[in-house]
Each structure stands twice: as C-alpha cells, then as structure tokens.
N, C-alpha and C. Protein backbone atom coordinates (compact mmCIF):
# COMPACT_ATOMS: atom_id res chain seq x y z
N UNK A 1 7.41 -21.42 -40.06
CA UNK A 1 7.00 -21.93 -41.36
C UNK A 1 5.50 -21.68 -41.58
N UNK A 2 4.39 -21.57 -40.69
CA UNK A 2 3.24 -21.28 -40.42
C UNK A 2 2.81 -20.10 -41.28
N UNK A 3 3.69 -18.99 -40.72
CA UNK A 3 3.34 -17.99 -40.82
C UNK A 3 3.83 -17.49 -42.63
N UNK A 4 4.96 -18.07 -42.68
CA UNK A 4 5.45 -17.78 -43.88
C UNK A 4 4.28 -18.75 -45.40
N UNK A 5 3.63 -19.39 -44.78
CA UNK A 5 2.62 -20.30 -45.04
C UNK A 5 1.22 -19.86 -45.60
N UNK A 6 1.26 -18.63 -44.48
CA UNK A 6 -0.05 -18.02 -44.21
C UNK A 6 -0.02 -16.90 -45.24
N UNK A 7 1.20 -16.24 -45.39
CA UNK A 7 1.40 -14.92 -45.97
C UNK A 7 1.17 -15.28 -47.66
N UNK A 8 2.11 -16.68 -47.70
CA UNK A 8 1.61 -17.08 -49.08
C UNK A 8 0.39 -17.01 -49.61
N UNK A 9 0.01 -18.18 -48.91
CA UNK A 9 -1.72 -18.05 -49.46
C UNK A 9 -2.33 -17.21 -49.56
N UNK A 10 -2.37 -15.96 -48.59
CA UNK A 10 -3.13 -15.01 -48.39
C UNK A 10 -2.64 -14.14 -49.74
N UNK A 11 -1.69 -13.96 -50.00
CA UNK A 11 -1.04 -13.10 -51.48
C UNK A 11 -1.77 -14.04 -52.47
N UNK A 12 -1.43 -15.18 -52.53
CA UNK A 12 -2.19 -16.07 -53.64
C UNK A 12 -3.73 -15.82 -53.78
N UNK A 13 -4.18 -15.53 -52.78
CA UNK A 13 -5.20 -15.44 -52.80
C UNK A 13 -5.75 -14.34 -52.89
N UNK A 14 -5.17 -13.14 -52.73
CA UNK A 14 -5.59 -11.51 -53.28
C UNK A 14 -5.17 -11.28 -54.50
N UNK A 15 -4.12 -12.25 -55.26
CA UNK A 15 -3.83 -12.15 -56.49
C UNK A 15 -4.87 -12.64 -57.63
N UNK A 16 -5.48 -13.93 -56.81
CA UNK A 16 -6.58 -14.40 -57.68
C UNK A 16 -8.01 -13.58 -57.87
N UNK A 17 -8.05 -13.13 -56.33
CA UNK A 17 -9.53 -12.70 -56.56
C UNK A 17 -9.09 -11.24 -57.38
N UNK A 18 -8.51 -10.67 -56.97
CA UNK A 18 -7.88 -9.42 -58.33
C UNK A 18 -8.08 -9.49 -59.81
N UNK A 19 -7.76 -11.12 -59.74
CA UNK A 19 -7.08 -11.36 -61.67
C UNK A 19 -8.87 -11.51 -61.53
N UNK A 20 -9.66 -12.11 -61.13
CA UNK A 20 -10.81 -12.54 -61.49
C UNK A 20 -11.64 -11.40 -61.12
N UNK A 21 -11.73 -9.91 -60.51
CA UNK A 21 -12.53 -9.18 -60.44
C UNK A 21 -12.16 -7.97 -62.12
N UNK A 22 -10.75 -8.34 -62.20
CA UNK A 22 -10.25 -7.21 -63.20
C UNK A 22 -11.15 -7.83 -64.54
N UNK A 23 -11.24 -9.08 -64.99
CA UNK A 23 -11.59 -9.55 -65.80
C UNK A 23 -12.94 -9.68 -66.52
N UNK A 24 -13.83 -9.16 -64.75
CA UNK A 24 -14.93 -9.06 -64.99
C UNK A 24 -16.15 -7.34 -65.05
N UNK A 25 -14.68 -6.39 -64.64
CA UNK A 25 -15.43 -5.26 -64.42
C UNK A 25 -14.29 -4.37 -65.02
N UNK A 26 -15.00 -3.26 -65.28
CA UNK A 26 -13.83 -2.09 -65.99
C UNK A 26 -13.28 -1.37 -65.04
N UNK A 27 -12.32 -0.76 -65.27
CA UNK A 27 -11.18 -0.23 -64.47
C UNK A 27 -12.05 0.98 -64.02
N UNK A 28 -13.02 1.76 -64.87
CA UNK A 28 -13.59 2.66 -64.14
C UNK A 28 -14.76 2.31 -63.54
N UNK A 29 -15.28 1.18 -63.13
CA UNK A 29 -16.25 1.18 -62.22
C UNK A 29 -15.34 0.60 -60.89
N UNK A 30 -14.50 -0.34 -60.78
CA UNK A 30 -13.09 -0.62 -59.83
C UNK A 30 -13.05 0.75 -59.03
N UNK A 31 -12.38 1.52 -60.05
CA UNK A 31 -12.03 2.88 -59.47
C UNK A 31 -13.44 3.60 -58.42
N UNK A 32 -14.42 3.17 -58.76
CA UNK A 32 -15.77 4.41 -58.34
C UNK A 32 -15.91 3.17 -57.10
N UNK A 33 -15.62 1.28 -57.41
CA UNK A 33 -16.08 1.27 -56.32
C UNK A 33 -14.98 0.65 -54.69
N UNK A 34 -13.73 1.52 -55.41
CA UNK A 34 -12.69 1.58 -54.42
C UNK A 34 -12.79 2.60 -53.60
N UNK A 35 -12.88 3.87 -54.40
CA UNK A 35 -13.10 5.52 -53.80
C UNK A 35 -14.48 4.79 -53.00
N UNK A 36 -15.11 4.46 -53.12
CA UNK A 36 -16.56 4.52 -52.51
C UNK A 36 -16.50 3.77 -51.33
N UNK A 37 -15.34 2.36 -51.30
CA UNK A 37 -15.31 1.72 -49.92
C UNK A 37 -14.23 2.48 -49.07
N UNK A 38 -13.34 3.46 -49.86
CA UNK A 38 -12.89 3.98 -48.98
C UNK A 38 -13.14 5.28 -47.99
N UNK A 39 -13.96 6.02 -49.01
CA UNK A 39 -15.10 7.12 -48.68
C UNK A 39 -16.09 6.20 -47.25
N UNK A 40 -16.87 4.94 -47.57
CA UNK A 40 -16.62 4.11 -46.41
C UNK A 40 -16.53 4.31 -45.44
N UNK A 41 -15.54 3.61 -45.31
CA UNK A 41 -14.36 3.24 -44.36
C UNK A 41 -14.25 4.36 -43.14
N UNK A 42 -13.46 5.60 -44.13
CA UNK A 42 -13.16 7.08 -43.42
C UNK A 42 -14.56 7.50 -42.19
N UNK A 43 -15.67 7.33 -43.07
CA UNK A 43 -16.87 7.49 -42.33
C UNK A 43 -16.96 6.86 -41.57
N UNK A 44 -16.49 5.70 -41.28
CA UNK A 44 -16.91 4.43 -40.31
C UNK A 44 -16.04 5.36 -38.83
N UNK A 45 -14.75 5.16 -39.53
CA UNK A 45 -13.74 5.92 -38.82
C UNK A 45 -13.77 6.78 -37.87
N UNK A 46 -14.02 7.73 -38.41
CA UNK A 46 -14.29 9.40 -37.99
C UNK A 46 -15.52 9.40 -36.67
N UNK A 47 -16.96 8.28 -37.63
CA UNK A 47 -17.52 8.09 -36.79
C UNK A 47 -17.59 7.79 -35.14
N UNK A 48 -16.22 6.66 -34.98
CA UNK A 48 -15.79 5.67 -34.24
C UNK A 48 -15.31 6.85 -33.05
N UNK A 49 -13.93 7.84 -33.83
CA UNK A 49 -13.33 8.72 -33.57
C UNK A 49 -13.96 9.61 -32.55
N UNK A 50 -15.22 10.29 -33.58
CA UNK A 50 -16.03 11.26 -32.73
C UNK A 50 -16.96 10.43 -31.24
N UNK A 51 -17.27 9.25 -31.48
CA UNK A 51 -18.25 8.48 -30.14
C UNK A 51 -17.00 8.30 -29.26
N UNK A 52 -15.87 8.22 -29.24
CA UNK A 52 -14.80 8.17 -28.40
C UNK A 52 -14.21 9.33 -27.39
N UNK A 53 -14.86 10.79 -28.27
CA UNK A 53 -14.83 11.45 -27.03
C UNK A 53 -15.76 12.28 -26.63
C-alpha cells in the first residue's frame, strides 16, 4: 500500500508542477529548455562514460 501510495503522489505531484510551469511559460521556451537539460544530461553522461575507461 506504501508504494502504491508513493507512486500516487509522486504523479500528483508531476502533474501539478507541469499544470503550473505550462501556465507560466510558452511551449517554445519549455521546448528550448527541455532540449537544453537534455543536451545536459547526455554530456554529463558521456562524460561519466569516457572517465570510466
């Protein structure tokens, strides 16, 4: 029940901060700053990737 508990909230809670980021920013800056954490991310990655061998 915990877990099924946990999953809730956590959806409830990516649903809200969603409804409340959509409301406050346009779909094309969203877009530039999704590509951009995921552009990110990859780098973090790759980085991680390459010090590993």
């Amino acid at each position: 029940i915990s877990a099924a508990a946990a999953l809730i909230s956590t959806s409830l809670l990516g649903v809200l901060i969603g409804h409340w980021l959509a409301k406050r920013f346009s779909p094309e800056m969203m877009d530039t700053a999704a590509g951009t954490l995921l552009l990110f991310i990859s780098v973090m990655l790759l980085w991680d990737a390459i010090k590993l061998n």
